[in-house]
C-alpha atoms as a PDB file:
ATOM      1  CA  UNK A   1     -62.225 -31.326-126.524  1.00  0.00           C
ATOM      2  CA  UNK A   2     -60.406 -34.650-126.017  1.00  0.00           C
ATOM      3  CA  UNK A   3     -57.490 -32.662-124.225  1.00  0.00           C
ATOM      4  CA  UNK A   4     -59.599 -30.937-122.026  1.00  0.00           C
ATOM      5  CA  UNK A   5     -61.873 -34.451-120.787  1.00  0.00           C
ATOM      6  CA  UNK A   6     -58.608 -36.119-120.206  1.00  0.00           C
ATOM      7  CA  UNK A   7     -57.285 -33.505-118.268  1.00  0.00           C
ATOM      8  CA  UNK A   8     -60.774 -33.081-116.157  1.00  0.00           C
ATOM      9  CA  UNK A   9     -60.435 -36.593-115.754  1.00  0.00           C
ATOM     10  CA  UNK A  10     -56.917 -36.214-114.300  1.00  0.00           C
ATOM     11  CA  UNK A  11     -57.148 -33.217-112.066  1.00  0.00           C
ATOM     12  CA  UNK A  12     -58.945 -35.095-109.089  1.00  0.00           C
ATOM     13  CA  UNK A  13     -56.377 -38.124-108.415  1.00  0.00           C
ATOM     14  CA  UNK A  14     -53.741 -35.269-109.056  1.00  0.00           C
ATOM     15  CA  UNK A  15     -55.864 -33.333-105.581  1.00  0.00           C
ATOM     16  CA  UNK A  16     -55.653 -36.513-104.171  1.00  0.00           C
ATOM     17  CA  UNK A  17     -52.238 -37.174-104.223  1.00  0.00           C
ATOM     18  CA  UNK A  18     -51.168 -33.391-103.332  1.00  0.00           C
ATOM     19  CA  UNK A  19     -52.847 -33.844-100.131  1.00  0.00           C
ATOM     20  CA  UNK A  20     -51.714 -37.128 -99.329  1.00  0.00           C
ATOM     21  CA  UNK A  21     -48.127 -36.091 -99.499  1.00  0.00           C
ATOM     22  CA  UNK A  22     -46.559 -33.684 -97.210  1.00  0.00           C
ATOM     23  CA  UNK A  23     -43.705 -31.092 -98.803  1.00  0.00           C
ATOM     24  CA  UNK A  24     -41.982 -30.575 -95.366  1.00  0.00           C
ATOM     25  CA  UNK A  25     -42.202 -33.627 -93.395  1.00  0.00           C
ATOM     26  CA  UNK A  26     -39.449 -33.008 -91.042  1.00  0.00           C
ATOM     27  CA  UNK A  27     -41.642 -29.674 -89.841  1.00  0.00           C
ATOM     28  CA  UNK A  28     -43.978 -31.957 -87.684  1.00  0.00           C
ATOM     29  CA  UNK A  29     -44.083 -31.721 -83.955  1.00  0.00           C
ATOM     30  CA  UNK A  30     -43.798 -34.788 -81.405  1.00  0.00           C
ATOM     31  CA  UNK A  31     -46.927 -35.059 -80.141  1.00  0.00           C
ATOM     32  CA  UNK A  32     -47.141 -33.519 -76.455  1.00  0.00           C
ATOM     33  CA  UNK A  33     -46.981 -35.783 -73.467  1.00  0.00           C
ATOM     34  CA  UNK A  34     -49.946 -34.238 -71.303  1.00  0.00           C
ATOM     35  CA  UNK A  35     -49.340 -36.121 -68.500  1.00  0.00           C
ATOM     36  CA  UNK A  36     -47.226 -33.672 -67.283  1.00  0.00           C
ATOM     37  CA  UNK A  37     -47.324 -29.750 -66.459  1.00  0.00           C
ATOM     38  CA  UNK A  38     -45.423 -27.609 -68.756  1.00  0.00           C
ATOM     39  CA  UNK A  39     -43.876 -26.016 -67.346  1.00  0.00           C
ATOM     40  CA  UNK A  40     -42.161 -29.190 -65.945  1.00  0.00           C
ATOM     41  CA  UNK A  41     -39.668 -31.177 -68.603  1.00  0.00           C
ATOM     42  CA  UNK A  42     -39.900 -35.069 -69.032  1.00  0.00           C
ATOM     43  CA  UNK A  43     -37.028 -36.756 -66.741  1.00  0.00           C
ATOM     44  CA  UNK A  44     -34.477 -38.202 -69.077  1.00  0.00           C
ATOM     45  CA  UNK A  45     -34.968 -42.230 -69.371  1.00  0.00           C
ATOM     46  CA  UNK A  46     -32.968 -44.240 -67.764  1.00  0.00           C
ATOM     47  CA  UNK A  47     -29.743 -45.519 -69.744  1.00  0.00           C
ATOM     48  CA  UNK A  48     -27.023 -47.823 -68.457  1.00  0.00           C
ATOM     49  CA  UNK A  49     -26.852 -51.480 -67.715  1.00  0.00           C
ATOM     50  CA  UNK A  50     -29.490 -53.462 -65.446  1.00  0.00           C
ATOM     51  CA  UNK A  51     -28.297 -54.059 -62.305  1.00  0.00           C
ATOM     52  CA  UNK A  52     -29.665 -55.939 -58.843  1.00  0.00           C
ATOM     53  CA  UNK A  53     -30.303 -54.484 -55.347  1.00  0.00           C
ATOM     54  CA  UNK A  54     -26.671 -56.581 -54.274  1.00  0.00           C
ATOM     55  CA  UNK A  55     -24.550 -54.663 -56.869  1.00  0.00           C
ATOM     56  CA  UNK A  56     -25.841 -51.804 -56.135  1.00  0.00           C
ATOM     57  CA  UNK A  57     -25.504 -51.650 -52.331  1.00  0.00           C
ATOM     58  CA  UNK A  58     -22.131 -52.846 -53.408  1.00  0.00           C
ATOM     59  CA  UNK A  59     -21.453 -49.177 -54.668  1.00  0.00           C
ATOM     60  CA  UNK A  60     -22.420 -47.839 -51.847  1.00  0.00           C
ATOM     61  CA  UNK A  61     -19.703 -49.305 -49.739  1.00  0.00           C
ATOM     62  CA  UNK A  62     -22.025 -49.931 -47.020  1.00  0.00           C
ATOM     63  CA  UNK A  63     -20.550 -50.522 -43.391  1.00  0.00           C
ATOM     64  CA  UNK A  64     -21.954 -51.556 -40.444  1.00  0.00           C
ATOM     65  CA  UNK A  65     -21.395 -49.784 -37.035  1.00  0.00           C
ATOM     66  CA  UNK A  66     -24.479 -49.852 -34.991  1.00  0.00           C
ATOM     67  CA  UNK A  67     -25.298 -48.249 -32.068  1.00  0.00           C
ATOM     68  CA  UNK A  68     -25.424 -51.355 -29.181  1.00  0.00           C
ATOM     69  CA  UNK A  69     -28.632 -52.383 -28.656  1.00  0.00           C
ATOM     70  CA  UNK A  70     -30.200 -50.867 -25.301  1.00  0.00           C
ATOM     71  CA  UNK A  71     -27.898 -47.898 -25.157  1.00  0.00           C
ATOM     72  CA  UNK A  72     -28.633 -44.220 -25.902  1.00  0.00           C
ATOM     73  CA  UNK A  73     -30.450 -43.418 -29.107  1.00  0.00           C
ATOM     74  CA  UNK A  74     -31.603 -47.332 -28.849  1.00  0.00           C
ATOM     75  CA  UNK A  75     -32.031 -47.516 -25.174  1.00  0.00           C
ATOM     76  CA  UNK A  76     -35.856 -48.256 -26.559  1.00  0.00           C
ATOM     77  CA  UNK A  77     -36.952 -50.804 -29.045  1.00  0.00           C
ATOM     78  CA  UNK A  78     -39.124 -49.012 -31.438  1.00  0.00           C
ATOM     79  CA  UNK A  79     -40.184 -51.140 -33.999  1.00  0.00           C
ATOM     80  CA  UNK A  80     -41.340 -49.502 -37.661  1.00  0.00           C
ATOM     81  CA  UNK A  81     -42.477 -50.304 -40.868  1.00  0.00           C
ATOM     82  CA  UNK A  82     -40.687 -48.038 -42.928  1.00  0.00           C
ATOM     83  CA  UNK A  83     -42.809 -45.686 -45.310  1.00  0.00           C
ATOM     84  CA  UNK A  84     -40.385 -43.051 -45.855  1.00  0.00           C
ATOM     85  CA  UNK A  85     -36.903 -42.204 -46.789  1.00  0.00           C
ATOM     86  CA  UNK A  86     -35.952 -38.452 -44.874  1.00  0.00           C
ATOM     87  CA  UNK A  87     -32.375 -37.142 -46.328  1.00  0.00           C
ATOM     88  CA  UNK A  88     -30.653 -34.451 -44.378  1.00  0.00           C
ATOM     89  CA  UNK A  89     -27.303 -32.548 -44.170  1.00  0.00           C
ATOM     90  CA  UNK A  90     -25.157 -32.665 -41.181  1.00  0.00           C
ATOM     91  CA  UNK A  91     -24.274 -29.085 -41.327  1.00  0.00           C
ATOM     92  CA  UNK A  92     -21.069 -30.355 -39.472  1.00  0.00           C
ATOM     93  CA  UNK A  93     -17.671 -29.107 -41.235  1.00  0.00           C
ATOM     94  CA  UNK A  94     -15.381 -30.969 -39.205  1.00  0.00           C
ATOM     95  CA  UNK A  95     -17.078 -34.132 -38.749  1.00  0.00           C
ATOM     96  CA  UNK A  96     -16.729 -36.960 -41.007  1.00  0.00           C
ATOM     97  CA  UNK A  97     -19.230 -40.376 -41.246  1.00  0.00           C
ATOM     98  CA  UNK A  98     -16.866 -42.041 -38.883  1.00  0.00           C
ATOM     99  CA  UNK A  99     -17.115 -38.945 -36.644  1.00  0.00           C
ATOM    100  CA  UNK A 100     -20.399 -39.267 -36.300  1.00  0.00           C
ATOM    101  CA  UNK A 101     -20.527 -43.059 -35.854  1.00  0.00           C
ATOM    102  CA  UNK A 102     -18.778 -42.591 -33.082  1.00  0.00           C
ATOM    103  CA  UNK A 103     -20.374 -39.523 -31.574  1.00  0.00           C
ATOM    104  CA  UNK A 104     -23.824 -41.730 -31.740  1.00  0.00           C
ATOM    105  CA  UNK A 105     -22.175 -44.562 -30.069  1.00  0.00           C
ATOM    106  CA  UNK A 106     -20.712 -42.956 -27.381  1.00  0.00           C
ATOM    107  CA  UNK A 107     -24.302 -40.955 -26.519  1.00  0.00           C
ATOM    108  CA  UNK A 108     -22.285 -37.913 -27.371  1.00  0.00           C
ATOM    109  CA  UNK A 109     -25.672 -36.071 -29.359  1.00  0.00           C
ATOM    110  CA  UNK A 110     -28.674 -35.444 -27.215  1.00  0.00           C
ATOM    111  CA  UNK A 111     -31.834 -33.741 -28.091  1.00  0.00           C
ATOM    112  CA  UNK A 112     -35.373 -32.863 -26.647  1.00  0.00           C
ATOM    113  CA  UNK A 113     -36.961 -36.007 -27.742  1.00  0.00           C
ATOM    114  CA  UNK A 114     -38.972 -38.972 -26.870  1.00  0.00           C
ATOM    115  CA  UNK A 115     -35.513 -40.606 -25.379  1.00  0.00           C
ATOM    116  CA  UNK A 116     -33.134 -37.643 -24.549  1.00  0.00           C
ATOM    117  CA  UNK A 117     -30.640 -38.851 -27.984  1.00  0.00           C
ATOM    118  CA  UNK A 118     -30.171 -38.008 -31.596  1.00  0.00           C
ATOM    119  CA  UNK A 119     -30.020 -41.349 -33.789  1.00  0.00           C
ATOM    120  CA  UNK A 120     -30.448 -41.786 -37.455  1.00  0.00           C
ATOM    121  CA  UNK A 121     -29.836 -44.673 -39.664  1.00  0.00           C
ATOM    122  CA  UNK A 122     -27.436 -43.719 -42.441  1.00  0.00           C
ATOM    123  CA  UNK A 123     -24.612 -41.206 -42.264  1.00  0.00           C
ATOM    124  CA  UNK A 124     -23.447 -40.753 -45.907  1.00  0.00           C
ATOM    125  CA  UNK A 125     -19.755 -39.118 -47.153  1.00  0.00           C
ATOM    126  CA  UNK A 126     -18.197 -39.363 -50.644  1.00  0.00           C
ATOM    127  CA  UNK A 127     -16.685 -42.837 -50.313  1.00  0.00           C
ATOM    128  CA  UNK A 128     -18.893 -44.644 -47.614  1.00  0.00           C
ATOM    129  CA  UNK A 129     -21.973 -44.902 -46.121  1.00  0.00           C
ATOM    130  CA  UNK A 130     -22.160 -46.002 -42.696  1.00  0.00           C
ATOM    131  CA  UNK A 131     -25.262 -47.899 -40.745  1.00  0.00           C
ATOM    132  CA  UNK A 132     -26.008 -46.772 -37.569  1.00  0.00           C
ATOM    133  CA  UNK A 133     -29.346 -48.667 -36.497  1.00  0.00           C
ATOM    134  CA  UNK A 134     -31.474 -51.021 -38.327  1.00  0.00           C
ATOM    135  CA  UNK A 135     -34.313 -49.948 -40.494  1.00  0.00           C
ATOM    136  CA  UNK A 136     -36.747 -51.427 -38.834  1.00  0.00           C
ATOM    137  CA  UNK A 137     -36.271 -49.460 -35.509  1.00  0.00           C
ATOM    138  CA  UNK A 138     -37.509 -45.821 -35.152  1.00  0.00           C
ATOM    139  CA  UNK A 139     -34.747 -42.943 -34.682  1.00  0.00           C
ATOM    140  CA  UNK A 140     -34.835 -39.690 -33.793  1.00  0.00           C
ATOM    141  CA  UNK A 141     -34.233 -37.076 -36.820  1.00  0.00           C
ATOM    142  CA  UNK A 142     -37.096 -35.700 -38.299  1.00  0.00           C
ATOM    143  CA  UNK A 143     -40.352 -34.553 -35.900  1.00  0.00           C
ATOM    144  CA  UNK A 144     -40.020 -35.400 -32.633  1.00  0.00           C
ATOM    145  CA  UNK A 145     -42.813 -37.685 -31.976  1.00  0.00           C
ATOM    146  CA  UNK A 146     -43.959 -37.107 -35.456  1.00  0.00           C
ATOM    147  CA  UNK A 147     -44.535 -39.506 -38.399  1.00  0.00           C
ATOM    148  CA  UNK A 148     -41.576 -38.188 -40.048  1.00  0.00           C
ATOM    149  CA  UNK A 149     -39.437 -40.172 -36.983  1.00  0.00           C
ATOM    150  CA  UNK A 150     -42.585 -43.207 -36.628  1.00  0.00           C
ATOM    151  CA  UNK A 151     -42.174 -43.876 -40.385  1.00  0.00           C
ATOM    152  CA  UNK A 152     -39.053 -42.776 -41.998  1.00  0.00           C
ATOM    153  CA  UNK A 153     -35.372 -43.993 -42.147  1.00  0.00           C
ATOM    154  CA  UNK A 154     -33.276 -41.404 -42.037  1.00  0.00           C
ATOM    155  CA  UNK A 155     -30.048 -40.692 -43.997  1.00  0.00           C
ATOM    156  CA  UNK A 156     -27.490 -37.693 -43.503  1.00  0.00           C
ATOM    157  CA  UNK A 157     -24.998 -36.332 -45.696  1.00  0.00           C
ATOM    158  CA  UNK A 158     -21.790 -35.032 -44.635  1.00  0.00           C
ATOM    159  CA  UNK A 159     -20.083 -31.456 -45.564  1.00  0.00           C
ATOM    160  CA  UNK A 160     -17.096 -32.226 -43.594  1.00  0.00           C
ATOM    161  CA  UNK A 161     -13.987 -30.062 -45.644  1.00  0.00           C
ATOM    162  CA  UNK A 162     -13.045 -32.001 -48.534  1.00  0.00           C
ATOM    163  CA  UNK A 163     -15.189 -34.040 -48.944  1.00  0.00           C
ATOM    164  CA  UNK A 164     -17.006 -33.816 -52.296  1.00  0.00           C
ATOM    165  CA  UNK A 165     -20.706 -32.957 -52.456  1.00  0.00           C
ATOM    166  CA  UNK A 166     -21.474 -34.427 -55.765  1.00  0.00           C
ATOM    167  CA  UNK A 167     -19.812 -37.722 -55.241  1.00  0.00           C
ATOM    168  CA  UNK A 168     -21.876 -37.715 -51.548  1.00  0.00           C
ATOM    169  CA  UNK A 169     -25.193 -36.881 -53.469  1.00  0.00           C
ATOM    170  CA  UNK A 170     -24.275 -39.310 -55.820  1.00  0.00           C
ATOM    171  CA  UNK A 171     -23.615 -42.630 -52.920  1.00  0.00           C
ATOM    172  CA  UNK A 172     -26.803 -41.136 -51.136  1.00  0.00           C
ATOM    173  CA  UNK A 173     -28.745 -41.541 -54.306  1.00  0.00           C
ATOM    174  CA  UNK A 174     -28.236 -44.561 -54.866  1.00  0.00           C
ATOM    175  CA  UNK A 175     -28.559 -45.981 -50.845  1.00  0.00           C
ATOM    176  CA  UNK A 176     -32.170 -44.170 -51.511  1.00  0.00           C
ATOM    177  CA  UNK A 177     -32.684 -46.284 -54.438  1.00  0.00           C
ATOM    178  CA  UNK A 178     -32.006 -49.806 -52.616  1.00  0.00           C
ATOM    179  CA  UNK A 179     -33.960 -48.526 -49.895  1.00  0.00           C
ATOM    180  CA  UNK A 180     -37.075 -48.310 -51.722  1.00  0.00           C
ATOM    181  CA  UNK A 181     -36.692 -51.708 -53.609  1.00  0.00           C
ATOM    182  CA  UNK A 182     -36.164 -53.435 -50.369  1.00  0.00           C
ATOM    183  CA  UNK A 183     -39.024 -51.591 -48.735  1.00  0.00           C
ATOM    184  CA  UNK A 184     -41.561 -50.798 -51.311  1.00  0.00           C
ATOM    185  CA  UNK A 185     -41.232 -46.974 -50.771  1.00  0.00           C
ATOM    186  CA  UNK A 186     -42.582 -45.036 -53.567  1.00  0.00           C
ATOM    187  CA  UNK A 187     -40.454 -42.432 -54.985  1.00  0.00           C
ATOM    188  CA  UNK A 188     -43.120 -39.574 -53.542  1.00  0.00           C
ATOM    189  CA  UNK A 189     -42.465 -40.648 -50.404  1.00  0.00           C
ATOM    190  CA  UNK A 190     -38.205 -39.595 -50.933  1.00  0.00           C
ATOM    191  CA  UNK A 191     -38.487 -36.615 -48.427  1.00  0.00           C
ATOM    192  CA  UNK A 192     -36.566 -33.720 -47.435  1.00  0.00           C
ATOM    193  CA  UNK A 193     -36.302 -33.219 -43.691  1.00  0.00           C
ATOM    194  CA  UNK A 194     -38.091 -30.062 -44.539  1.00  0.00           C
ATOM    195  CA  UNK A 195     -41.048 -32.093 -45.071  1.00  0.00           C
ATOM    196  CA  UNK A 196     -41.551 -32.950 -41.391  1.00  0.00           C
ATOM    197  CA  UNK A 197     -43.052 -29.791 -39.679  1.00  0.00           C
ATOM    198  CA  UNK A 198     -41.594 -29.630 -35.920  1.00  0.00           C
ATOM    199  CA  UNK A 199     -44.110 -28.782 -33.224  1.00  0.00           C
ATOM    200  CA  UNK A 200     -43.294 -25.563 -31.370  1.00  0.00           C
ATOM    201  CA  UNK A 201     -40.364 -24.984 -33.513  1.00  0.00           C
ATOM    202  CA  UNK A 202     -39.979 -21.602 -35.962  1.00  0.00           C
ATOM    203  CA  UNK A 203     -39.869 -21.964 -38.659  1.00  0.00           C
ATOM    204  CA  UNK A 204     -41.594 -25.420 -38.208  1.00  0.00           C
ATOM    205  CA  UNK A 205     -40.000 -26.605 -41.643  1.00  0.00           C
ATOM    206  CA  UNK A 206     -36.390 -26.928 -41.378  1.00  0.00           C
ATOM    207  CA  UNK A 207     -34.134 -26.011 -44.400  1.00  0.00           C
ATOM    208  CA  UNK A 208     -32.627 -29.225 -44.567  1.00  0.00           C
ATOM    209  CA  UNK A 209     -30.884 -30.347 -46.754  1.00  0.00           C
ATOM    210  CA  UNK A 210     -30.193 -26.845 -46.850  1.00  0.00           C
ATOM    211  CA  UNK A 211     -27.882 -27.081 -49.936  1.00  0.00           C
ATOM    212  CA  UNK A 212     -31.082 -28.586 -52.245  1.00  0.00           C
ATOM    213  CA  UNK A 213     -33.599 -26.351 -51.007  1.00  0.00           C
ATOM    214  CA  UNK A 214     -34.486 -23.488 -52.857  1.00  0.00           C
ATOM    215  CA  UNK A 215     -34.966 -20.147 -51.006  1.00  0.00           C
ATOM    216  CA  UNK A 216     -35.260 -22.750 -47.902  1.00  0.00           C
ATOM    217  CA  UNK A 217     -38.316 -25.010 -49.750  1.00  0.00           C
ATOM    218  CA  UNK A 218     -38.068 -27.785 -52.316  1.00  0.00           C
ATOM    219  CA  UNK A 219     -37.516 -26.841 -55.726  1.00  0.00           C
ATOM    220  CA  UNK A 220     -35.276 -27.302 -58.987  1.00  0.00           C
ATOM    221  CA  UNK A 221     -32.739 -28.696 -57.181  1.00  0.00           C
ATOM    222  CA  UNK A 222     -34.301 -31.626 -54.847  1.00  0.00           C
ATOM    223  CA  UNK A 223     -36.028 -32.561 -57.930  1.00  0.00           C
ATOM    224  CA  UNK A 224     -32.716 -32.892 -59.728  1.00  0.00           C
ATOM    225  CA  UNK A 225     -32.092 -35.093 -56.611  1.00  0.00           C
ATOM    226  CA  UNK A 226     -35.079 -37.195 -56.706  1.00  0.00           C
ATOM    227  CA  UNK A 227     -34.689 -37.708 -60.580  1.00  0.00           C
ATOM    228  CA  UNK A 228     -31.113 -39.438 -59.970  1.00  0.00           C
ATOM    229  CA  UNK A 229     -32.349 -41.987 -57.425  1.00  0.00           C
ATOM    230  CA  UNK A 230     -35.211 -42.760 -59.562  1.00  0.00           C
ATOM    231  CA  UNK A 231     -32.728 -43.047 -62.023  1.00  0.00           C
ATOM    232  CA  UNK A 232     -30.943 -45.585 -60.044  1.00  0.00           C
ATOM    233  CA  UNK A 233     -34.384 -47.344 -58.820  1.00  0.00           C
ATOM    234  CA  UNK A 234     -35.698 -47.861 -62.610  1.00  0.00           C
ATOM    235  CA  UNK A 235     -32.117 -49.661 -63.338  1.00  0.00           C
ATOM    236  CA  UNK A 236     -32.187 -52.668 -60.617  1.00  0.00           C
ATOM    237  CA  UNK A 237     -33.943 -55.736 -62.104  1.00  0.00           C
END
């Protein structure tokens, strides 16, 4: 009779402790971030050392060859407040940034537009990235007389023949990433040029950057894109 009262008395701490202890506790799950779709994957976090806006427009290798003030694409004065950043492709294979420095210079790319001339801000290659207007001037790249040209500094990439696409991506990324510090841009508001529908134009979305678009729309691979700048934003201090 004692045996059996002392083991009564023992079998509910031993209940107790069996539940409190768990046999496989590597076989939990993370708990699931629902602030996201699922069918979407978290972005990896940012590694790597801080840096500032300086240091990194350093690895751009920014230069500076404007368009004179008053003549061709900036014959007008446009001011702007920039709220976007438009990235295109130059779907030129002979033409390198310098190229097309020059070509904007000289008045050498017209269009149907508000002032008769093609102008951007930013032509991008694997090595350089070249300035063609300031960012605080309206150009002519994205919509005609759209918000896409009223609000957004545009960049292009070059596909010129050897010249590497990665490294390119890479330098462009990273411009994009300054750009919004210095501006206050949101990454949201990182757009393809196929974001800006043209008037009287078919298809009115361009696929551009036609080499991350998917099936000519955004898709796995401009959001590969947008997760490097943001990569790049989330490092500057």
């Amino acid at each position: 009779m004692r045996r059996w009262n002392l083991f009564a008395a023992l079998l509910p701490l031993a209940i107790v402790i069996a539940c409190q202890s768990d046999p496989r506790p590597y076989a939990r799950k993370p708990p699931r971030d629902y602030s996201r779709p699922p069918s979407q994957p978290n972005p990896p976090p940012s590694s790597g050392p801080r840096t500032s806006s300086h240091n990194l427009l350093r690895q751009v290798n920014l230069i500076q060859d404007m368009v004179p003030k008053g003549r061709h694409g900036r014959r007008k004065h446009r001011s702007m407040r920039p709220r976007y950043i438009t990235i295109h492709s130059t779907q030129n294979y002979t033409g390198d940034a310098f190229a097309h420095a020059k070509a904007l210079k000289r008045g050498a790319l017209r269009g149907r537009n508000r002032i008769g001339y093609l102008i951007w801000h930013f032509t991008v290659q694997e090595n350089v990235a070249i300035q063609h207007m300031p960012t605080n001037e309206q150009g002519e790249h994205a919509d005609f007389d759209g918000p896409g040209n009223r609000y957004s500094i545009g960049i292009e990439m070059c596909e010129h023949r050897g010249n590497s696409r990665q490294a390119t991506l890479d330098r462009t990324a990273k411009l994009a990433a300054y750009l919004m510090k210095r501006h206050g841009i949101p990454i949201r508001n990182v757009v393809p040029h196929y974001h800006w529908p043209r008037k009287g134009r078919s298809p009115a979305n361009k696929n551009c950057p036609h080499y991350l678009m998917t099936n000519g729309r955004p898709g796995a691979k401009w959001r590969a894109f947008l997760n490097r700048v943001n990569h790049y934003h989330r490092l500057i201090s």
